[in-house]
C-alpha atoms as a PDB file:
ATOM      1  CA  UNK A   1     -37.809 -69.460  66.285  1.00  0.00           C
ATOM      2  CA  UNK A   2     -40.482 -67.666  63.902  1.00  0.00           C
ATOM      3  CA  UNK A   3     -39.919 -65.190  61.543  1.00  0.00           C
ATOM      4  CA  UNK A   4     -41.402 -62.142  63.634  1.00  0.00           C
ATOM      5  CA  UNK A   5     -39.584 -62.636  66.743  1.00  0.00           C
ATOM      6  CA  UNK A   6     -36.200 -62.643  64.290  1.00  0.00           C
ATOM      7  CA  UNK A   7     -37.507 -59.136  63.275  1.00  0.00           C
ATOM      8  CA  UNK A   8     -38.083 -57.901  66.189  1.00  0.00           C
ATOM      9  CA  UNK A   9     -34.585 -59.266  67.603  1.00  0.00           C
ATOM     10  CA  UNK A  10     -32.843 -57.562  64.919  1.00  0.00           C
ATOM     11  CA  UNK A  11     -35.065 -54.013  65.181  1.00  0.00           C
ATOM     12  CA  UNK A  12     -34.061 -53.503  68.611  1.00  0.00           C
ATOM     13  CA  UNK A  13     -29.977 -54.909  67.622  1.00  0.00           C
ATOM     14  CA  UNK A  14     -30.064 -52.100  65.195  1.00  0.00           C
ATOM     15  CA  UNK A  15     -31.450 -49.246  67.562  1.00  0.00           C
ATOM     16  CA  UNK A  16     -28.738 -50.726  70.294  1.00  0.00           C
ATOM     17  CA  UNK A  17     -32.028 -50.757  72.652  1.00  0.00           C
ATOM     18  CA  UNK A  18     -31.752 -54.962  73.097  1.00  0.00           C
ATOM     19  CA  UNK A  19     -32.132 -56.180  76.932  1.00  0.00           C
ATOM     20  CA  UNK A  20     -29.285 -58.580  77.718  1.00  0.00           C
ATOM     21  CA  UNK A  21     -31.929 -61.546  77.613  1.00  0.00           C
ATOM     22  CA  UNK A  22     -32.524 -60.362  73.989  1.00  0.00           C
ATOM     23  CA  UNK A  23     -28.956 -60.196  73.097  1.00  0.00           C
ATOM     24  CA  UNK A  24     -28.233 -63.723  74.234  1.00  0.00           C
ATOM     25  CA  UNK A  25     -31.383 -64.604  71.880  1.00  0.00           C
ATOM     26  CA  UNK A  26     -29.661 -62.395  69.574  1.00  0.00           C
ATOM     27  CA  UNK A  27     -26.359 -64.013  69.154  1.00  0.00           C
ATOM     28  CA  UNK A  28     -27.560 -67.432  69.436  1.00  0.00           C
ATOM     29  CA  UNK A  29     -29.885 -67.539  66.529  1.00  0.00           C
ATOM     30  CA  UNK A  30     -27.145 -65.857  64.799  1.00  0.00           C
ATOM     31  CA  UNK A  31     -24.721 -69.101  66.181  1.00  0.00           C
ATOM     32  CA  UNK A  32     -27.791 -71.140  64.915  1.00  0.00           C
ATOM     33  CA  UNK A  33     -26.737 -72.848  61.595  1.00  0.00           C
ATOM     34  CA  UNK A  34     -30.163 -74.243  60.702  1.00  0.00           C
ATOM     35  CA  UNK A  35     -31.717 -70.325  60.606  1.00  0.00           C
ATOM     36  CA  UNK A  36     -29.040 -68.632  58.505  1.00  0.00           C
ATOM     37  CA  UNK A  37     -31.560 -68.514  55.669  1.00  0.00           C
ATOM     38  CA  UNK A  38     -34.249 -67.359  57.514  1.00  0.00           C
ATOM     39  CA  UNK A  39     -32.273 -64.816  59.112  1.00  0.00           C
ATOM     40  CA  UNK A  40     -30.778 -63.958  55.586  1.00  0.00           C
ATOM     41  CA  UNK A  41     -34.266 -62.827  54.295  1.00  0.00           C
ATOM     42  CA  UNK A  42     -35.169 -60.989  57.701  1.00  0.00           C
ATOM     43  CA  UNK A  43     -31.866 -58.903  57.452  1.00  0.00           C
ATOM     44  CA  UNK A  44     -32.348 -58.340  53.767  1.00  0.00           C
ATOM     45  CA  UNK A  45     -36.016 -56.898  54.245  1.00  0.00           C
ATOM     46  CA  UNK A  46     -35.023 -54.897  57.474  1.00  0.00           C
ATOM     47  CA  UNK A  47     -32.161 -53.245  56.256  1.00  0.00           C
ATOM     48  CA  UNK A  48     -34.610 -52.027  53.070  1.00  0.00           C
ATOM     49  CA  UNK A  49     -37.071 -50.285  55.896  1.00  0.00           C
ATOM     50  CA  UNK A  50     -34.108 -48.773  58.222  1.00  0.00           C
ATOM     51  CA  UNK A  51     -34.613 -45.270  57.536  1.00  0.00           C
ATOM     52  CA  UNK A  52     -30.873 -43.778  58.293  1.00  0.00           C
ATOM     53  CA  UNK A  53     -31.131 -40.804  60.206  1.00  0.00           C
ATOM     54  CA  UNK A  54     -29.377 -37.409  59.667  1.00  0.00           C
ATOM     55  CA  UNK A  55     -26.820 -36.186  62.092  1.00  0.00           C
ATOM     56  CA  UNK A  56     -28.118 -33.455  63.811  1.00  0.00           C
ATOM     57  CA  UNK A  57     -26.413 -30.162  62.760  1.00  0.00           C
ATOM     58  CA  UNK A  58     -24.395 -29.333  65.506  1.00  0.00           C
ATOM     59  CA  UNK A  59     -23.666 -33.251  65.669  1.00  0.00           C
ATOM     60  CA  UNK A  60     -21.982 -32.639  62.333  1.00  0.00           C
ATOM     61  CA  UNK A  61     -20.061 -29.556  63.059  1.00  0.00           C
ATOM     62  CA  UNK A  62     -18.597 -31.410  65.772  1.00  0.00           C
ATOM     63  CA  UNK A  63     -17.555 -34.239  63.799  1.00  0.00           C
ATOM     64  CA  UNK A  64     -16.240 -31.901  60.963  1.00  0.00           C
ATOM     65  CA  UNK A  65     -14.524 -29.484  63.533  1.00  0.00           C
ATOM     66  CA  UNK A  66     -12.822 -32.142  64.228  1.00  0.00           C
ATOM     67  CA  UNK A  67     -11.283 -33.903  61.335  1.00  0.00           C
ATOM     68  CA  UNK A  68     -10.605 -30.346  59.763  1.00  0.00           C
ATOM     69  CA  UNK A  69      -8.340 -29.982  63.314  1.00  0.00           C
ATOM     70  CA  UNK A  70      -6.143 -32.554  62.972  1.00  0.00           C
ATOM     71  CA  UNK A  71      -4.203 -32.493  59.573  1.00  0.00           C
ATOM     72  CA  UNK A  72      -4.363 -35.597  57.164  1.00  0.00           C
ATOM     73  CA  UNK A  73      -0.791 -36.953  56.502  1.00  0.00           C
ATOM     74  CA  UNK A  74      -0.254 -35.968  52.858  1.00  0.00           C
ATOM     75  CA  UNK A  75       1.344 -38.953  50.237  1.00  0.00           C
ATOM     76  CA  UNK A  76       4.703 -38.638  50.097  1.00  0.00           C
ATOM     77  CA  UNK A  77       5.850 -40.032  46.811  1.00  0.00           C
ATOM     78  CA  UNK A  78       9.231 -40.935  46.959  1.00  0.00           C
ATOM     79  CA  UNK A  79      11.637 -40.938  43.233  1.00  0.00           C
ATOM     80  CA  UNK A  80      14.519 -42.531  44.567  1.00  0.00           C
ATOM     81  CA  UNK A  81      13.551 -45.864  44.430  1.00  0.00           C
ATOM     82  CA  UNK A  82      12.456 -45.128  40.688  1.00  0.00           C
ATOM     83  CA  UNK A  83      15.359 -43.916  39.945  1.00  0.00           C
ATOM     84  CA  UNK A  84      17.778 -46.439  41.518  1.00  0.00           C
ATOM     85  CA  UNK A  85      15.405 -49.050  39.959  1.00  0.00           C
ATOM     86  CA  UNK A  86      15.937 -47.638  36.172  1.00  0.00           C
ATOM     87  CA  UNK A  87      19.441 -46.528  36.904  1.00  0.00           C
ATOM     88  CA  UNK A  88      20.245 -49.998  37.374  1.00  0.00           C
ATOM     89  CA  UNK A  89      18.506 -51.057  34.336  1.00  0.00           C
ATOM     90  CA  UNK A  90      20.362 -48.771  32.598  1.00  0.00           C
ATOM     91  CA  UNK A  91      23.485 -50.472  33.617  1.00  0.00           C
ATOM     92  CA  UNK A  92      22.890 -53.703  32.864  1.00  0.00           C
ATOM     93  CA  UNK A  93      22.245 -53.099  29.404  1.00  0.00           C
ATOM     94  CA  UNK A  94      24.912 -51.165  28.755  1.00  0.00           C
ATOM     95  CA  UNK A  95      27.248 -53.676  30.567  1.00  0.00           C
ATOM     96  CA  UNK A  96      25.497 -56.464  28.120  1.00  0.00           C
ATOM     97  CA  UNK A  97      26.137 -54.338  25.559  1.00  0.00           C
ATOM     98  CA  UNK A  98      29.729 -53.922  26.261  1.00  0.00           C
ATOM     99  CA  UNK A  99      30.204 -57.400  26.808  1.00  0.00           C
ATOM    100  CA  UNK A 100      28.447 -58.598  23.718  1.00  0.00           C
ATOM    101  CA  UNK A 101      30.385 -56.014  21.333  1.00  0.00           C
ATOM    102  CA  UNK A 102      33.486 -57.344  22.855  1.00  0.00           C
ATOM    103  CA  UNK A 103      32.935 -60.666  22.213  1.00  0.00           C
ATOM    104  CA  UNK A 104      31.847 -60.302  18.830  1.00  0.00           C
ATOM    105  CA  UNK A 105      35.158 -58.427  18.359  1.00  0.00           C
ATOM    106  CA  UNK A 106      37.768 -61.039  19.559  1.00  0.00           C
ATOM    107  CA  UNK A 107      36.514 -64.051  18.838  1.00  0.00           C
ATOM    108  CA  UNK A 108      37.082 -64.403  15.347  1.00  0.00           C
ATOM    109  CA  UNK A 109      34.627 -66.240  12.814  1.00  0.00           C
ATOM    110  CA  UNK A 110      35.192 -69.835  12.597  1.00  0.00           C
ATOM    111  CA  UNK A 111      35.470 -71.518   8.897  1.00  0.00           C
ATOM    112  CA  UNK A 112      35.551 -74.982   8.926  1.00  0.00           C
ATOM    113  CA  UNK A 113      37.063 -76.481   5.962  1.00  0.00           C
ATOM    114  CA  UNK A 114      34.549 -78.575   3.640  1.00  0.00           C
ATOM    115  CA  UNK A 115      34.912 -82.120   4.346  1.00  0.00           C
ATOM    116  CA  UNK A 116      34.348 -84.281   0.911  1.00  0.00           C
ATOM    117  CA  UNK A 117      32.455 -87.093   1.829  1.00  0.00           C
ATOM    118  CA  UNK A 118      33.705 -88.669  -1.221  1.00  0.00           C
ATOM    119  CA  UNK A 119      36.575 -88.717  -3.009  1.00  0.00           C
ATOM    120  CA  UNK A 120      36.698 -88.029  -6.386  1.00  0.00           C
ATOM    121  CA  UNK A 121      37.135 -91.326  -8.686  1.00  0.00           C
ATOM    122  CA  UNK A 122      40.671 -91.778 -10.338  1.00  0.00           C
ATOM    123  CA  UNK A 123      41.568 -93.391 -13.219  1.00  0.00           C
ATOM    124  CA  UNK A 124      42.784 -97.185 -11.905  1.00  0.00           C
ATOM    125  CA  UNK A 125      42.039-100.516 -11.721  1.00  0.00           C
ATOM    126  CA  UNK A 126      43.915-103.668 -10.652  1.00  0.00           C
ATOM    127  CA  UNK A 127      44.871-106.553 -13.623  1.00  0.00           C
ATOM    128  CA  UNK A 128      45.146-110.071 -11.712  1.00  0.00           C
ATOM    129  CA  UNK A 129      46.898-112.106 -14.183  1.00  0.00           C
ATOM    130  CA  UNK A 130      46.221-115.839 -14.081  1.00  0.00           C
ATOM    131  CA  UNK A 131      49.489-116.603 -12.621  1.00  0.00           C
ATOM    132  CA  UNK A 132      48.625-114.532 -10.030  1.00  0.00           C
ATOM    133  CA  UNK A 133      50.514-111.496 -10.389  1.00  0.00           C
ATOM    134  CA  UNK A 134      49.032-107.792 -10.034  1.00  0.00           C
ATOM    135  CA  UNK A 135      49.069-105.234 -11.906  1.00  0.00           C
ATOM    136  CA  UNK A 136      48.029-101.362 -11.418  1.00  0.00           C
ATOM    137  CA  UNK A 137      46.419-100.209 -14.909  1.00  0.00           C
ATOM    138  CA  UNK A 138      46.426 -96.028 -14.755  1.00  0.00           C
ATOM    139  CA  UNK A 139      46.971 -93.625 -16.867  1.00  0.00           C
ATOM    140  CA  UNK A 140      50.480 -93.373 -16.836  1.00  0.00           C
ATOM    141  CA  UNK A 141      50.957 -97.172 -18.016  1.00  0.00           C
ATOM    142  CA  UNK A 142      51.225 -97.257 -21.216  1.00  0.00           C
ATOM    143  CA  UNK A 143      52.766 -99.798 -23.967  1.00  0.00           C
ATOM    144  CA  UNK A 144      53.655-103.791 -22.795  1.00  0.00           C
ATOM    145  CA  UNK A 145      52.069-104.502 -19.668  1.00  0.00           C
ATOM    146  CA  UNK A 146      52.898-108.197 -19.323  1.00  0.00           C
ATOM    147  CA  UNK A 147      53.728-111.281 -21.009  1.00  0.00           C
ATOM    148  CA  UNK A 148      52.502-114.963 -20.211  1.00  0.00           C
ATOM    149  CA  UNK A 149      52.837-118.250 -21.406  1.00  0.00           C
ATOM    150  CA  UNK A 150      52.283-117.009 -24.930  1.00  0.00           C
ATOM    151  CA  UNK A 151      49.628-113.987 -24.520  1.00  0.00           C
ATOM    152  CA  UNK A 152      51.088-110.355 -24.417  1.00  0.00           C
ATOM    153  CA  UNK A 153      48.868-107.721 -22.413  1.00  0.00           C
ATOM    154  CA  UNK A 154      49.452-104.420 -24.361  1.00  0.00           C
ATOM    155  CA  UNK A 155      47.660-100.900 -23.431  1.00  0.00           C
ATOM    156  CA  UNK A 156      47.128 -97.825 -25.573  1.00  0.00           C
ATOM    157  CA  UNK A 157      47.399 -94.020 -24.796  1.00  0.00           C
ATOM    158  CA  UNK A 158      43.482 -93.667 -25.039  1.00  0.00           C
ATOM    159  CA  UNK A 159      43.040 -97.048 -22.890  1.00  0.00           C
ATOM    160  CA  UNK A 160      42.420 -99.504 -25.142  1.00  0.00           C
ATOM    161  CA  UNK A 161      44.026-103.082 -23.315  1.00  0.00           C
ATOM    162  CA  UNK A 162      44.656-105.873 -26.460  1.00  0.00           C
ATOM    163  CA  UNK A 163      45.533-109.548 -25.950  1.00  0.00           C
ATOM    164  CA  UNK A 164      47.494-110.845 -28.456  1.00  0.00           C
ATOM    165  CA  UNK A 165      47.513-114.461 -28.544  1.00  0.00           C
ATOM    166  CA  UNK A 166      50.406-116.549 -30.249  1.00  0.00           C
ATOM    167  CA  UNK A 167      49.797-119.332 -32.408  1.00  0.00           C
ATOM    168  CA  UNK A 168      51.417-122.121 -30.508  1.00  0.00           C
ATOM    169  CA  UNK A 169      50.288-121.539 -26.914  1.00  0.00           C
ATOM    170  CA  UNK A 170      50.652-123.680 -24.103  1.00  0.00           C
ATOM    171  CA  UNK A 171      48.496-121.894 -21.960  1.00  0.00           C
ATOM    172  CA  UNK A 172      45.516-123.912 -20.206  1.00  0.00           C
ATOM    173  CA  UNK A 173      41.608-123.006 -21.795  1.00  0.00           C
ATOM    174  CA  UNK A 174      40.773-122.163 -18.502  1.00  0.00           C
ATOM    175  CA  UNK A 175      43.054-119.384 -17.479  1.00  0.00           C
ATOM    176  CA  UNK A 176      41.065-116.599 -16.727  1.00  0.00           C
ATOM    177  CA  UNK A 177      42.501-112.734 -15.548  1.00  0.00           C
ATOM    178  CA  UNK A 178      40.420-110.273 -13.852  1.00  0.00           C
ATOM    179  CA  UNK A 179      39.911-106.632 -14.180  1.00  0.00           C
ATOM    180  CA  UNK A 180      38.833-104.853 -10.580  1.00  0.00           C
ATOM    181  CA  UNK A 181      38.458-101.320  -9.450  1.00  0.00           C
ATOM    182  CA  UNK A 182      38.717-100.363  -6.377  1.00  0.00           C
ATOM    183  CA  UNK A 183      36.000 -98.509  -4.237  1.00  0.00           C
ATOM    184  CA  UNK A 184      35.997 -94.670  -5.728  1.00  0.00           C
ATOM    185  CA  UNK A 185      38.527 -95.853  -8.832  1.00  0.00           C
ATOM    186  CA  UNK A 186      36.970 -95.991 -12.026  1.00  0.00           C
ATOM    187  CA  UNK A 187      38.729 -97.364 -15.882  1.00  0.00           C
ATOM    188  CA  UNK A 188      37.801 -96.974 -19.280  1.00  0.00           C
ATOM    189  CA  UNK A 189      39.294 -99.653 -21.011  1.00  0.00           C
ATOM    190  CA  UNK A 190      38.465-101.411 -24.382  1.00  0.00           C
ATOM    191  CA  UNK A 191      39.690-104.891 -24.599  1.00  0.00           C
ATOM    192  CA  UNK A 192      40.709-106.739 -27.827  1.00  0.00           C
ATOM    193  CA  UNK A 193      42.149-109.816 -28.593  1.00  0.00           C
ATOM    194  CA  UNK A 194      44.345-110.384 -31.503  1.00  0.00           C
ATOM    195  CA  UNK A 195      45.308-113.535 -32.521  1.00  0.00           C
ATOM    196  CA  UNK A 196      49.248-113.469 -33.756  1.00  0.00           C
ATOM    197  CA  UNK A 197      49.581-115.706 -36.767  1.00  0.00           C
ATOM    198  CA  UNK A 198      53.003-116.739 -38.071  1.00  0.00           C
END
């Protein structure tokens, strides 16, 4: 189908003057998918030369005669719904508000106490005698701590631990006593050792 006799088939669509032979030819090129574009440019540059006649004046009388008769149905704007809507609003805060000033009031504020991680040192340590035997050093011990096969142990008020050795001991060269601390104990200790002549 040509250009022109899409035209024309439109012209007499728009003037409602189409024979039913036309109108068939009308609504299948219209069904026709390969002439949408050419039918797109014929209905672009007919609609541009449709001239788009007046009513005639007592035509529009008629037609305003008419709508002026029958009355519009006004808008009806409704509050309630507003107000419900913010009333309930309203509500909720204040019941949130309630609630959360209540809350605040009985519950009262936790204090945890402060958990030392470590424990402060103390003054003590452990004295394992060659023999064996143990013995706490703190700062209450004081004076003659021990005695052993001729070697007395003595400690001082400001922690000062002497050895004094007697002249005619039997002990084995290879005793040996050891001075620990536990974990988080600490000493201050000098050591001396005084030999004991005569």
């Amino acid at each position: 189908m040509d250009k022109n006799r899409l035209s024309y088939l439109f012209q007499q669509y728009q003037r409602r003057s189409q024979s039913p032979a036309e109108r068939e030819e009308w609504l299948a090129a219209l069904s026709d998918p390969a002439l949408d574009a050419l039918l797109h440019e014929v209905t672009g540059e007919e609609w541009g030369k449709s001239s788009h006649d007046e009513l005639p004046p007592a035509d529009a009388a008629a037609v305003y005669r008419q709508v002026v008769s029958q009355p519009q149905p006004g808008r009806v704007r409704r509050l309630w719904p507003r107000i419900a809507v913010a009333a309930s609003i309203l509500v909720c805060i204040a019941v949130g508000g309630y609630l959360y000033r209540e809350q605040g009031a009985k519950a009262p504020a936790v204090t945890r106490p402060l958990v030392q991680d470590v424990a402060p040192g103390a003054n003590r340590a452990t004295l394992t005698l060659a023999n064996g035997q143990k013995i706490i050093l703190s700062d209450d011990l004081n004076g003659e701590i021990a005695k052993q096969a001729g070697v007395q142990i003595n400690k001082s008020k400001n922690g000062v631990l002497t050895y004094t050795v007697e002249e005619n001991n039997d002990q084995p060269a290879n005793s040996v006593n050891t001075l620990s601390t536990a974990r988080g104990k600490l000493i201050k200790l000098s050591c001396r050792i005084k030999p004991k002549y005569g």
